[in-house]
PDB file of N, CA and C in Angstrom:
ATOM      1  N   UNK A   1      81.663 -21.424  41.521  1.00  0.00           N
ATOM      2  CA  UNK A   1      82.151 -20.268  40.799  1.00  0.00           C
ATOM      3  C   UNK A   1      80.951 -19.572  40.171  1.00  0.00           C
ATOM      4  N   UNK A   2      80.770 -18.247  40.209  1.00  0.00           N
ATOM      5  CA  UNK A   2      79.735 -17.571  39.796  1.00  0.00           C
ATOM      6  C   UNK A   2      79.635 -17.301  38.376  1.00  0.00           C
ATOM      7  N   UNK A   3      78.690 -17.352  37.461  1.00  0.00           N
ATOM      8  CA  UNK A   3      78.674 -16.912  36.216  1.00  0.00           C
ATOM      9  C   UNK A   3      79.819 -15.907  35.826  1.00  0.00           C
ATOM     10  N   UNK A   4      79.760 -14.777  36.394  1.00  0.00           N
ATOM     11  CA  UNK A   4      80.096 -13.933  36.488  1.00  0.00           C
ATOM     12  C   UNK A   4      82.133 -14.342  36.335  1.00  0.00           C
ATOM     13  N   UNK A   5      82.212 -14.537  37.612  1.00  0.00           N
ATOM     14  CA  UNK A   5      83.630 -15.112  37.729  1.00  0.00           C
ATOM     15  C   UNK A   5      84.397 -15.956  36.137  1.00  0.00           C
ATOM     16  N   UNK A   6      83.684 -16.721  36.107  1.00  0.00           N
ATOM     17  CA  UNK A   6      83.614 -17.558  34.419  1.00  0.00           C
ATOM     18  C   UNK A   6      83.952 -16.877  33.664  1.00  0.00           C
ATOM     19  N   UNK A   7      83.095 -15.863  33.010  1.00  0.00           N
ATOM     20  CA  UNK A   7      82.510 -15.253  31.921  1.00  0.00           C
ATOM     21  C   UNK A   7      83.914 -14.294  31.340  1.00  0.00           C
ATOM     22  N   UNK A   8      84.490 -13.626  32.939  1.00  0.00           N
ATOM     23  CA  UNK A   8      85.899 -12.849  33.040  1.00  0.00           C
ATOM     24  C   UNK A   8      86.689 -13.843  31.600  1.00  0.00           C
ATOM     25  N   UNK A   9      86.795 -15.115  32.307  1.00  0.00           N
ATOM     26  CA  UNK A   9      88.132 -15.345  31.392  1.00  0.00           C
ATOM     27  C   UNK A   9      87.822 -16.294  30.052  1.00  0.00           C
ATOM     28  N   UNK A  10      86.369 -16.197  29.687  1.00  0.00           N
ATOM     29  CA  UNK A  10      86.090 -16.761  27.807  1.00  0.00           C
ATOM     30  C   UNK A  10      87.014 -15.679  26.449  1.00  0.00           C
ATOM     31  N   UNK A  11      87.220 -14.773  26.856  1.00  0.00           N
ATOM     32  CA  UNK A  11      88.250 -14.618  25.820  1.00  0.00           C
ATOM     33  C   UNK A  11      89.599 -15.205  25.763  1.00  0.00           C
ATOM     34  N   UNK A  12      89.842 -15.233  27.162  1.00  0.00           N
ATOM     35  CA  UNK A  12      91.251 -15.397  27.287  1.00  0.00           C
ATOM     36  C   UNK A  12      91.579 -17.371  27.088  1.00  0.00           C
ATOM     37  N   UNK A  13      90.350 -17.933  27.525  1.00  0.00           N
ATOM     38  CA  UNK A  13      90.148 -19.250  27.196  1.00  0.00           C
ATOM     39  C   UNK A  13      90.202 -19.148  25.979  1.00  0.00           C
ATOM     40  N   UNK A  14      89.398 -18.478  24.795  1.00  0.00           N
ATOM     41  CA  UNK A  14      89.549 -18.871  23.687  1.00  0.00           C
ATOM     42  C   UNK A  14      90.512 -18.682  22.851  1.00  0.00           C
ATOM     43  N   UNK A  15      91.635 -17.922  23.197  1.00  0.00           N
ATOM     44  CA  UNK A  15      92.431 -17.180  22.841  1.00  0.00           C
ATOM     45  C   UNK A  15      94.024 -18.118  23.129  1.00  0.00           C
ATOM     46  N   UNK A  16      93.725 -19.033  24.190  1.00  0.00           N
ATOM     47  CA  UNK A  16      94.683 -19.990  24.757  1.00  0.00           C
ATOM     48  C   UNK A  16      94.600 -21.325  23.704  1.00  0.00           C
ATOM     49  N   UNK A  17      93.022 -21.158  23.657  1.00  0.00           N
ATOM     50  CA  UNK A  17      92.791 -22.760  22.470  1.00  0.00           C
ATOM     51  C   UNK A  17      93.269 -22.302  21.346  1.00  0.00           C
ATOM     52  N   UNK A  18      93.034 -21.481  20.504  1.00  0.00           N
ATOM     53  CA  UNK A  18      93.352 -21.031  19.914  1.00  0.00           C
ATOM     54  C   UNK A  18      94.899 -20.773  19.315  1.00  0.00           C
ATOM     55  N   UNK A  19      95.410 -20.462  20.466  1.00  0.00           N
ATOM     56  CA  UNK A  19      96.796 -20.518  20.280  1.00  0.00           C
ATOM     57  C   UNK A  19      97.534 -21.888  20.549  1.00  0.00           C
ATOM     58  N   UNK A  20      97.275 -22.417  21.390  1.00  0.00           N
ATOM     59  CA  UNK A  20      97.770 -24.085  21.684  1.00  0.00           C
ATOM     60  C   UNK A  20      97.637 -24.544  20.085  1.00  0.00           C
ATOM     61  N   UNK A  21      96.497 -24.388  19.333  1.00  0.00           N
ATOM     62  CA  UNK A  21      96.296 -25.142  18.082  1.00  0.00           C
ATOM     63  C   UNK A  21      97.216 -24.203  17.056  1.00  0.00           C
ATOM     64  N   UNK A  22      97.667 -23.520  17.135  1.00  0.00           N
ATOM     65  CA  UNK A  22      98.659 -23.176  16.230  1.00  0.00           C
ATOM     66  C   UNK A  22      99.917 -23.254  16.339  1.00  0.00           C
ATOM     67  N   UNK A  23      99.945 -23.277  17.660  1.00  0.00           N
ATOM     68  CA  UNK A  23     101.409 -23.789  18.045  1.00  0.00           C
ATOM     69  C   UNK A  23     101.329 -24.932  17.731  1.00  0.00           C
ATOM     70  N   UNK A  24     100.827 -26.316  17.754  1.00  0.00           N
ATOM     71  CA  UNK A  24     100.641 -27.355  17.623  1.00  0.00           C
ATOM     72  C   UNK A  24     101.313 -27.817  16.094  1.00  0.00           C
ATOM     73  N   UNK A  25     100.412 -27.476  15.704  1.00  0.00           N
ATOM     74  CA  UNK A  25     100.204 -26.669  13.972  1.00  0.00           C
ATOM     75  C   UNK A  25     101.736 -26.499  13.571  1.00  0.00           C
ATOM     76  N   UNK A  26     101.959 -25.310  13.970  1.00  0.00           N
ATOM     77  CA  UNK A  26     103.094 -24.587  13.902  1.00  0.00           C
ATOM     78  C   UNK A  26     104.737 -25.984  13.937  1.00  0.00           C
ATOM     79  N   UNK A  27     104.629 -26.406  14.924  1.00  0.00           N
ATOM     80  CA  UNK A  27     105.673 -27.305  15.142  1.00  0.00           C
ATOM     81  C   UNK A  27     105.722 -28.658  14.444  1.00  0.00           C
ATOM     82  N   UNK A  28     104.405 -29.117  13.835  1.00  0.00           N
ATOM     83  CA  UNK A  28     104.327 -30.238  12.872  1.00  0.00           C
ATOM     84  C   UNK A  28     104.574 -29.821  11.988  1.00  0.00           C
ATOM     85  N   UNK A  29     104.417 -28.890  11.217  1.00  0.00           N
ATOM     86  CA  UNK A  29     104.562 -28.598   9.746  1.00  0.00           C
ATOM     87  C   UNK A  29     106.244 -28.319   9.784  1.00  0.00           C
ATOM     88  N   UNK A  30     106.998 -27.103  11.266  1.00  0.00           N
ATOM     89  CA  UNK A  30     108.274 -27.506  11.174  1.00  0.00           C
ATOM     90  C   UNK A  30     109.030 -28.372  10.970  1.00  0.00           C
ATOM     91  N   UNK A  31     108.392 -29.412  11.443  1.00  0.00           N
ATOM     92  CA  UNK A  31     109.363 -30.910  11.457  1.00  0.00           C
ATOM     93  C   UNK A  31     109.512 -31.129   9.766  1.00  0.00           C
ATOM     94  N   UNK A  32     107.905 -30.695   9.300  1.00  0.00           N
ATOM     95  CA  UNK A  32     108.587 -31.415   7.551  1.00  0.00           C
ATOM     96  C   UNK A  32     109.599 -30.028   7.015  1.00  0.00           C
ATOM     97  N   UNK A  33     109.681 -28.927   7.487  1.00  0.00           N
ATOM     98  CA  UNK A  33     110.507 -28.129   6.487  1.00  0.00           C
ATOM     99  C   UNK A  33     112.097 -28.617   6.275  1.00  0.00           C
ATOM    100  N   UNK A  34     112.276 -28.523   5.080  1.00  0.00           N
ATOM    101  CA  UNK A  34     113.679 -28.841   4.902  1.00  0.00           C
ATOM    102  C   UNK A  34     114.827 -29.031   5.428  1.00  0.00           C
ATOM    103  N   UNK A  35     115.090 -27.369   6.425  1.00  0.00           N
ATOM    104  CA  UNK A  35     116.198 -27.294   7.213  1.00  0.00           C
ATOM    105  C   UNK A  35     115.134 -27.300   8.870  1.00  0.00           C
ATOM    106  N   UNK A  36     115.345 -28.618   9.375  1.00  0.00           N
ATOM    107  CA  UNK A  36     114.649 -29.111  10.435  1.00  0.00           C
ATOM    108  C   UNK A  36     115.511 -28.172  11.698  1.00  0.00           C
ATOM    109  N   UNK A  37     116.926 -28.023  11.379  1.00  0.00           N
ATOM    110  CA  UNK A  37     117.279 -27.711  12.577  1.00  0.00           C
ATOM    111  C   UNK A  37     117.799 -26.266  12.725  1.00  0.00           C
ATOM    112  N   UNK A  38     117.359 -25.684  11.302  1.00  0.00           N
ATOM    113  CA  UNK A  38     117.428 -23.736  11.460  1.00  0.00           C
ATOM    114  C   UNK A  38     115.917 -23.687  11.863  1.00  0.00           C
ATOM    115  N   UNK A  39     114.758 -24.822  12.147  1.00  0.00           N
ATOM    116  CA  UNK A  39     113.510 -24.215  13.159  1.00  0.00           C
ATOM    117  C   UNK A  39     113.370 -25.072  14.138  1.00  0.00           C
ATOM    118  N   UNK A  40     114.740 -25.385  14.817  1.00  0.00           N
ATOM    119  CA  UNK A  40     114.508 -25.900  16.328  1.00  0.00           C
ATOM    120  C   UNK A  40     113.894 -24.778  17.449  1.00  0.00           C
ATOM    121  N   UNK A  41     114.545 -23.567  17.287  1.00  0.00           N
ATOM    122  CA  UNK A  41     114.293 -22.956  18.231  1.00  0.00           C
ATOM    123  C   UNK A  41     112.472 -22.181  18.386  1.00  0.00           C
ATOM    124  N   UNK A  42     112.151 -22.290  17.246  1.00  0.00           N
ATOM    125  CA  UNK A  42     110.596 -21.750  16.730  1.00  0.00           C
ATOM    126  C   UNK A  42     109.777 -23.551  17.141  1.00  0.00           C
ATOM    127  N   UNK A  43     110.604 -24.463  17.342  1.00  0.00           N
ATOM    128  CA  UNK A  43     110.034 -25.770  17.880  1.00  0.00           C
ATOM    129  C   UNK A  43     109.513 -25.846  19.075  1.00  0.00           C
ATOM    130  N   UNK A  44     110.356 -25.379  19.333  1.00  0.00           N
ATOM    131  CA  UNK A  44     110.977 -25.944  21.175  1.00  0.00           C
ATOM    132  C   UNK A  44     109.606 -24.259  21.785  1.00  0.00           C
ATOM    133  N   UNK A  45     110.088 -23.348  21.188  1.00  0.00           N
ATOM    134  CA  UNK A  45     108.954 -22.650  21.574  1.00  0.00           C
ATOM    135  C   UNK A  45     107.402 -22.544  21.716  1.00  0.00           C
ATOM    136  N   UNK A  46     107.371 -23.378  20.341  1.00  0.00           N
ATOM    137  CA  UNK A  46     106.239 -23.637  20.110  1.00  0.00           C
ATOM    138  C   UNK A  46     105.446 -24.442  20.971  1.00  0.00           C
ATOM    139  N   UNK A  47     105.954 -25.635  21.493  1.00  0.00           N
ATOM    140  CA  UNK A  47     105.786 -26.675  22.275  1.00  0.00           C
ATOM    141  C   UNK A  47     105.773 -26.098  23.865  1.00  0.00           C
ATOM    142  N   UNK A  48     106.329 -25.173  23.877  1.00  0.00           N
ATOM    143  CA  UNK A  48     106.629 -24.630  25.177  1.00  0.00           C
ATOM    144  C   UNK A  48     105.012 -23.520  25.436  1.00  0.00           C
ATOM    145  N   UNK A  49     104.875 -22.914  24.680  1.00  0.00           N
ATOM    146  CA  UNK A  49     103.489 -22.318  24.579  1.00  0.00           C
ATOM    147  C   UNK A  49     102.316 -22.641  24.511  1.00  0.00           C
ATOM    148  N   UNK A  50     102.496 -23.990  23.469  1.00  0.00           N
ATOM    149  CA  UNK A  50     101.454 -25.217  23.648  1.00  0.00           C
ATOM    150  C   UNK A  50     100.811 -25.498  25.065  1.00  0.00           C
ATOM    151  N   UNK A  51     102.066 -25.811  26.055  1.00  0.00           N
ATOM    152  CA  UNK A  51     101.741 -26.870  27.097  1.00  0.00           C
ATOM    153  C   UNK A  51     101.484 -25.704  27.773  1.00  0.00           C
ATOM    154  N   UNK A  52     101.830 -24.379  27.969  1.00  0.00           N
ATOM    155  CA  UNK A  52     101.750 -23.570  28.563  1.00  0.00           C
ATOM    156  C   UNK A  52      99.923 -22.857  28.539  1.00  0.00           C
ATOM    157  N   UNK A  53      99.721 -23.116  27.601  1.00  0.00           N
ATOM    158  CA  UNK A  53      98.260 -22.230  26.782  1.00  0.00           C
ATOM    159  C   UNK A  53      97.361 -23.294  27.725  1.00  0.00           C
ATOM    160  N   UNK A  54      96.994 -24.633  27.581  1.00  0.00           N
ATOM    161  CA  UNK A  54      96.868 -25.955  27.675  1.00  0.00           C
ATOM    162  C   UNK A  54      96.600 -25.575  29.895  1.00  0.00           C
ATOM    163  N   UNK A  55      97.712 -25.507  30.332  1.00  0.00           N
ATOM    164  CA  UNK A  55      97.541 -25.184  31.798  1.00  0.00           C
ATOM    165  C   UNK A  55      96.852 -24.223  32.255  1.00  0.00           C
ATOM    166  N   UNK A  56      96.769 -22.904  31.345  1.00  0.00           N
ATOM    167  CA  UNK A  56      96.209 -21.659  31.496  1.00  0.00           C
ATOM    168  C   UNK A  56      94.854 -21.809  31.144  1.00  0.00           C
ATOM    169  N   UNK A  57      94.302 -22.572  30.466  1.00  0.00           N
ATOM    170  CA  UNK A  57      92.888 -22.834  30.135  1.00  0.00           C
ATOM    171  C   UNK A  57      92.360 -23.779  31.126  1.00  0.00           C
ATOM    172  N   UNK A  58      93.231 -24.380  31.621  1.00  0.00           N
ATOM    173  CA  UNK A  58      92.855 -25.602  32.645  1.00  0.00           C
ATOM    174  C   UNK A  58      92.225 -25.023  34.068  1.00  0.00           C
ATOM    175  N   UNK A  59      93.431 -24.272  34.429  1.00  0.00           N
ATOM    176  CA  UNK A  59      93.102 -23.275  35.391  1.00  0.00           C
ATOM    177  C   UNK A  59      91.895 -22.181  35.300  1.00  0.00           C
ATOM    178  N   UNK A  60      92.196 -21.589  34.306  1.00  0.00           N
ATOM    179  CA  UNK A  60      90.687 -20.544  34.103  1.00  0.00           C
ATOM    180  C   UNK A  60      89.958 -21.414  34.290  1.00  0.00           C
ATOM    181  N   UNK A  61      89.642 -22.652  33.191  1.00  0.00           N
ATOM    182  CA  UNK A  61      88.147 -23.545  33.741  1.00  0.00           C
ATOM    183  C   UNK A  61      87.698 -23.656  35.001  1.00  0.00           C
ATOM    184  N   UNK A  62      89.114 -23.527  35.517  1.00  0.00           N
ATOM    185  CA  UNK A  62      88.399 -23.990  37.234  1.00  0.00           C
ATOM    186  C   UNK A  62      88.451 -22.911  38.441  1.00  0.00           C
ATOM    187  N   UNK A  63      88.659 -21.703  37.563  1.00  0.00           N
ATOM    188  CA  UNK A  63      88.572 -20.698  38.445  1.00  0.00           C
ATOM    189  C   UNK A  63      90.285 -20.458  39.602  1.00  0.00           C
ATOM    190  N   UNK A  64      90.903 -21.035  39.133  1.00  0.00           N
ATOM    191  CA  UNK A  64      92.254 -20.939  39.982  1.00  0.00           C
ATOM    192  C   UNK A  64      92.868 -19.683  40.712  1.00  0.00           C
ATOM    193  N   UNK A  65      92.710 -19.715  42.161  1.00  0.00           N
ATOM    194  CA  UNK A  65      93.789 -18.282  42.080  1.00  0.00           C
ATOM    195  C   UNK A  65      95.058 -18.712  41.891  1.00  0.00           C
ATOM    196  N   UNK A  66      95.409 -19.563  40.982  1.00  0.00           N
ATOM    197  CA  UNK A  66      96.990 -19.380  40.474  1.00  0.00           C
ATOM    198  C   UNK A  66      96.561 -19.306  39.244  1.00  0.00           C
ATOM    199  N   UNK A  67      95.352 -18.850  38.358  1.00  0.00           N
ATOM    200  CA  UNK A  67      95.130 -18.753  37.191  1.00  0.00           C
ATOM    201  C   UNK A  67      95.607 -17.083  36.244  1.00  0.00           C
ATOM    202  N   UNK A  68      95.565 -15.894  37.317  1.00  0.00           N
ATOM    203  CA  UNK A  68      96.660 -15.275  36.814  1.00  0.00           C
ATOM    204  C   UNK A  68      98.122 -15.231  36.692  1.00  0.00           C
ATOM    205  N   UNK A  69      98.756 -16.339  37.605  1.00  0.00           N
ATOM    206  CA  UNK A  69     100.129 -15.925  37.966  1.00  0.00           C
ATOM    207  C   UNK A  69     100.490 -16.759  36.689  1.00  0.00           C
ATOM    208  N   UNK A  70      99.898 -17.950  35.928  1.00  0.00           N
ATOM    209  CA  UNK A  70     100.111 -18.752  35.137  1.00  0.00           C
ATOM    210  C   UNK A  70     100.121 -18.053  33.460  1.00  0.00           C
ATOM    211  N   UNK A  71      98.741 -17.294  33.395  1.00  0.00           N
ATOM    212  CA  UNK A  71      98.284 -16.519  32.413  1.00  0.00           C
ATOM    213  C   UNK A  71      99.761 -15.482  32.640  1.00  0.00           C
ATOM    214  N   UNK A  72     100.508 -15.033  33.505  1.00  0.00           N
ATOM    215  CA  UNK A  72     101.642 -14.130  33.480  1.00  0.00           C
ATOM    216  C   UNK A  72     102.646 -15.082  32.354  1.00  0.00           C
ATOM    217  N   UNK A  73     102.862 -16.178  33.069  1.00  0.00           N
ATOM    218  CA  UNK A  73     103.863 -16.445  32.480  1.00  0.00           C
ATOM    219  C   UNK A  73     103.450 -16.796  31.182  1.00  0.00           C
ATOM    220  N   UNK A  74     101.842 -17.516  30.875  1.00  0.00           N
ATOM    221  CA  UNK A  74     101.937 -17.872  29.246  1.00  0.00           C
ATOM    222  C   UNK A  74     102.236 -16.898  28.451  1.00  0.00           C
ATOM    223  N   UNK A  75     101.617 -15.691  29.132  1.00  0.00           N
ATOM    224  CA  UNK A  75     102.095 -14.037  28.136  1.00  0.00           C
ATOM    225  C   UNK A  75     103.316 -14.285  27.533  1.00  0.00           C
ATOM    226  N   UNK A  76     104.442 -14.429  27.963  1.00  0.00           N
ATOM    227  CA  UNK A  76     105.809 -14.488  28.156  1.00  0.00           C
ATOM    228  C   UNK A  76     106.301 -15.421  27.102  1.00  0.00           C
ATOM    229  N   UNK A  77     105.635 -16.578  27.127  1.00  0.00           N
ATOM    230  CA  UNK A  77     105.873 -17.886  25.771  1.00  0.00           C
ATOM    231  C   UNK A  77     105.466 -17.370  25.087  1.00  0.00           C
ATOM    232  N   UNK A  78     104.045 -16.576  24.766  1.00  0.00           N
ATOM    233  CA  UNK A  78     103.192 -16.267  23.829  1.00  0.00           C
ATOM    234  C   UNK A  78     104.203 -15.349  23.272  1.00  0.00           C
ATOM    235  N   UNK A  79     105.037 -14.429  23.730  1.00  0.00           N
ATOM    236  CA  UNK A  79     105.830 -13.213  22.819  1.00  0.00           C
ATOM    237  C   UNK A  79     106.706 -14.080  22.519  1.00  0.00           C
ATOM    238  N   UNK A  80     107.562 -14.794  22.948  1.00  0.00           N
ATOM    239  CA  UNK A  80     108.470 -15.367  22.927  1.00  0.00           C
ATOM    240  C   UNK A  80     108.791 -16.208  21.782  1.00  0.00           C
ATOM    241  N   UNK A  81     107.551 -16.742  21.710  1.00  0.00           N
ATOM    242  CA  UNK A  81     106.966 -17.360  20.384  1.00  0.00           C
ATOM    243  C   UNK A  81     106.835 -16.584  19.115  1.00  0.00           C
ATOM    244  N   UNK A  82     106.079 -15.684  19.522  1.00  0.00           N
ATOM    245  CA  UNK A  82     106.122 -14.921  18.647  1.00  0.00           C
ATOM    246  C   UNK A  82     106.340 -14.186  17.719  1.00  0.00           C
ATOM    247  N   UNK A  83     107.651 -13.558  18.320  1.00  0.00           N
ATOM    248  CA  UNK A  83     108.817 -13.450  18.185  1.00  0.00           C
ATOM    249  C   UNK A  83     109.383 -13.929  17.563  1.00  0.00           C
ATOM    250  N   UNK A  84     110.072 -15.503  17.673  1.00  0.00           N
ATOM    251  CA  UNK A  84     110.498 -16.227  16.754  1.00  0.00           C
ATOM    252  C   UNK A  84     109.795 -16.563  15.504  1.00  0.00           C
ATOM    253  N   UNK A  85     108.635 -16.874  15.831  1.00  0.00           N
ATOM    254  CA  UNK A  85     107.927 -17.363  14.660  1.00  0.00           C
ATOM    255  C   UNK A  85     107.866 -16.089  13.673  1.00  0.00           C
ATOM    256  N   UNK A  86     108.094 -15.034  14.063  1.00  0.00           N
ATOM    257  CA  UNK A  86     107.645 -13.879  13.179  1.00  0.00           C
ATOM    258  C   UNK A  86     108.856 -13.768  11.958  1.00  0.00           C
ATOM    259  N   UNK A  87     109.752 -14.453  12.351  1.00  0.00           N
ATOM    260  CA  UNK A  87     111.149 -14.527  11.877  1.00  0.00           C
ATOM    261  C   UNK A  87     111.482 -15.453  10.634  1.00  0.00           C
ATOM    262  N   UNK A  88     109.970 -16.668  10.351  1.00  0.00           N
ATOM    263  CA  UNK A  88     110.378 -17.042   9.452  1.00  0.00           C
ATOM    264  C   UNK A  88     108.854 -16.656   8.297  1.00  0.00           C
ATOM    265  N   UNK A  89     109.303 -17.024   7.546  1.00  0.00           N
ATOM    266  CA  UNK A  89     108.654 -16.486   5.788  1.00  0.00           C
ATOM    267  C   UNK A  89     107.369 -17.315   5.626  1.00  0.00           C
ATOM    268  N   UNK A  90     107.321 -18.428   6.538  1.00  0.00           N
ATOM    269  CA  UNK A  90     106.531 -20.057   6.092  1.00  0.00           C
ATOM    270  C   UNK A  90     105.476 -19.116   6.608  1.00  0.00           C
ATOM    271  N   UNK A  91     103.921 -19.689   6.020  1.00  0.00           N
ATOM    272  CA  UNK A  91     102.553 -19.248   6.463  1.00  0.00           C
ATOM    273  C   UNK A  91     102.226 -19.649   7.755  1.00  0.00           C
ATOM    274  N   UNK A  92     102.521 -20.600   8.043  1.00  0.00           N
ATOM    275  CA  UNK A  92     102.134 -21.530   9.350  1.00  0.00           C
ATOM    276  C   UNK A  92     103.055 -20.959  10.630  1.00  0.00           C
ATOM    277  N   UNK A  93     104.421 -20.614  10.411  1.00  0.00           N
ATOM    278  CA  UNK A  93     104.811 -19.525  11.025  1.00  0.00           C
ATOM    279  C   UNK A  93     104.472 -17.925  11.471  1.00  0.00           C
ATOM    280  N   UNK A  94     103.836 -17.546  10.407  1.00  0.00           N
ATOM    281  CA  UNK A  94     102.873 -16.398  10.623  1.00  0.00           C
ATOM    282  C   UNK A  94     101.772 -16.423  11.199  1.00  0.00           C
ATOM    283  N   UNK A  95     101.104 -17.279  11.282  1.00  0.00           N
ATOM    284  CA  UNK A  95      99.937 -17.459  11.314  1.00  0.00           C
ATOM    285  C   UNK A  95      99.920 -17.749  13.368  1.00  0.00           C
ATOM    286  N   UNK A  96     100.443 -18.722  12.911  1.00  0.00           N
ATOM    287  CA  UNK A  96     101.143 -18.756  15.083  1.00  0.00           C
ATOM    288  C   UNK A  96     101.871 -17.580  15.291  1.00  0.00           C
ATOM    289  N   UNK A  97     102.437 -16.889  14.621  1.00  0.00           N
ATOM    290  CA  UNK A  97     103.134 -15.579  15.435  1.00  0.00           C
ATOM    291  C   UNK A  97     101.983 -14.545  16.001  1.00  0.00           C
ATOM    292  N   UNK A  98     100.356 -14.660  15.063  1.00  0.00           N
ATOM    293  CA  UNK A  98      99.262 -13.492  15.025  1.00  0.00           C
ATOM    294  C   UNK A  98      98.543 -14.137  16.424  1.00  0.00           C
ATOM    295  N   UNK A  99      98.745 -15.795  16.202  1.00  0.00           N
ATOM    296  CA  UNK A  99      97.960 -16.229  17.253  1.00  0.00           C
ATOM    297  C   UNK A  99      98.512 -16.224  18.829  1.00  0.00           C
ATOM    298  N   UNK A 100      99.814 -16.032  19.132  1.00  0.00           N
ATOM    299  CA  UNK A 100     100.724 -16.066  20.097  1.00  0.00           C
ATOM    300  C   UNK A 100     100.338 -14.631  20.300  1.00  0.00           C
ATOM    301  N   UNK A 101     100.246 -13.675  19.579  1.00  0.00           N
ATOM    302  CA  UNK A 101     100.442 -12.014  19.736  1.00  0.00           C
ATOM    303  C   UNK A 101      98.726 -11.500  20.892  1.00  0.00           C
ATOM    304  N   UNK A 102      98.108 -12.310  19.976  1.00  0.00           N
ATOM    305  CA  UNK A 102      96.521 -12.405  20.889  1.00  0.00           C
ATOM    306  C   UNK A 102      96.830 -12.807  21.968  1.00  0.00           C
ATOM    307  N   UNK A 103      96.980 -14.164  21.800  1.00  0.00           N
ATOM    308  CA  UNK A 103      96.797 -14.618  23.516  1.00  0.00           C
ATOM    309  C   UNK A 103      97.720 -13.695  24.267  1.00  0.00           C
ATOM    310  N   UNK A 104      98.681 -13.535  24.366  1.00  0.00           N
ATOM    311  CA  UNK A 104      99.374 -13.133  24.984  1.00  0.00           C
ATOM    312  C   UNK A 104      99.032 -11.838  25.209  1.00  0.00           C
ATOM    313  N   UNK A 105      98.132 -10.965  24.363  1.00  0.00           N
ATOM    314  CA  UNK A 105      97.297  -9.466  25.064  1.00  0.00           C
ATOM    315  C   UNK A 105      96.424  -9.944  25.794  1.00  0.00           C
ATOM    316  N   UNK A 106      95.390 -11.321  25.851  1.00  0.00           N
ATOM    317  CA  UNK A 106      94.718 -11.743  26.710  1.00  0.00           C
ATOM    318  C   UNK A 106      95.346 -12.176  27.640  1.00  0.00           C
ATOM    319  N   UNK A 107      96.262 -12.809  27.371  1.00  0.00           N
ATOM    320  CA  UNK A 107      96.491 -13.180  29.180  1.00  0.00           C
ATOM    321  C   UNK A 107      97.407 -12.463  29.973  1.00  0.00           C
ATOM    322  N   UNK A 108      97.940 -11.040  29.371  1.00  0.00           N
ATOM    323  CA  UNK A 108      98.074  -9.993  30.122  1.00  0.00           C
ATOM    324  C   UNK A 108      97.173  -8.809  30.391  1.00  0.00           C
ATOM    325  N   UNK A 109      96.192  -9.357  30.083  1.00  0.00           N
ATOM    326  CA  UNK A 109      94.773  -8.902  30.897  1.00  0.00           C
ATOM    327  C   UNK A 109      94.580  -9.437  31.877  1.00  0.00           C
ATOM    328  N   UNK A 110      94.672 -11.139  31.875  1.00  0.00           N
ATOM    329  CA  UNK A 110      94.106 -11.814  32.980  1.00  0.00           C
ATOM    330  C   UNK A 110      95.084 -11.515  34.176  1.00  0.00           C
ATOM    331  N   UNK A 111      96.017 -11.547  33.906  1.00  0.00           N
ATOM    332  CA  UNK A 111      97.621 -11.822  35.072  1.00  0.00           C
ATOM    333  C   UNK A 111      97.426 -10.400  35.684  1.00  0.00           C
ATOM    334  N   UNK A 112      96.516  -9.309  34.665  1.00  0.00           N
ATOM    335  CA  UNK A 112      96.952  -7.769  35.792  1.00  0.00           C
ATOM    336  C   UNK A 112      96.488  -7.420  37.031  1.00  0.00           C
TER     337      UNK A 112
END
């Protein structure tokens, strides 16, 4: 893989780590909030974007041509997430909603 080729997707890599760790983040601190099961669905997302961010960085590392079709769909968790998370008041919820909102402009860069 050429420098060059690489170099394309370091935002969008960092932008995936980045977000994996707040989703991460995001879904541990859910588990301690009070009402565990009014943030199942900001859970289950979270986790879903996680593993999703996690494949999309895997692939960029290695230059994949299935590394946009993947970056399509993390876009998709990334709002999705987002979305939800934007919905609750907690910091750690916000904070993954800003980080989901990034990646997900990066990796609808990469997927175009």
């Amino acid at each position: 893989m050429s420098t060059e080729a690489y170099d394309r997707y370091l935002d969008c890599i960092a932008a995936c780590n980045s977000c994996e760790v707040a989703c991460l983040h995001c879904a541990a601190s859910c588990l301690q909030e009070p009402d565990v099961k009014m943030m199942a669905r900001c859970i289950a997302l979270d986790m879903d974007c996680a593993q999703l961010c996690q494949v999309a960085v895997s692939l960029m590392a290695g230059a994949s041509e299935l590394a946009p079709a993947v970056c399509g769909v993390c876009a998709q968790a990334c709002r999705a997430c987002a979305e939800e998370c934007g919905k609750h008041d907690q910091d750690h919820c916000q904070q993954c909603a800003d980080a989901c909102r990034r990646c997900a402009q990066a990796c609808e860069t990469m997927a175009a």
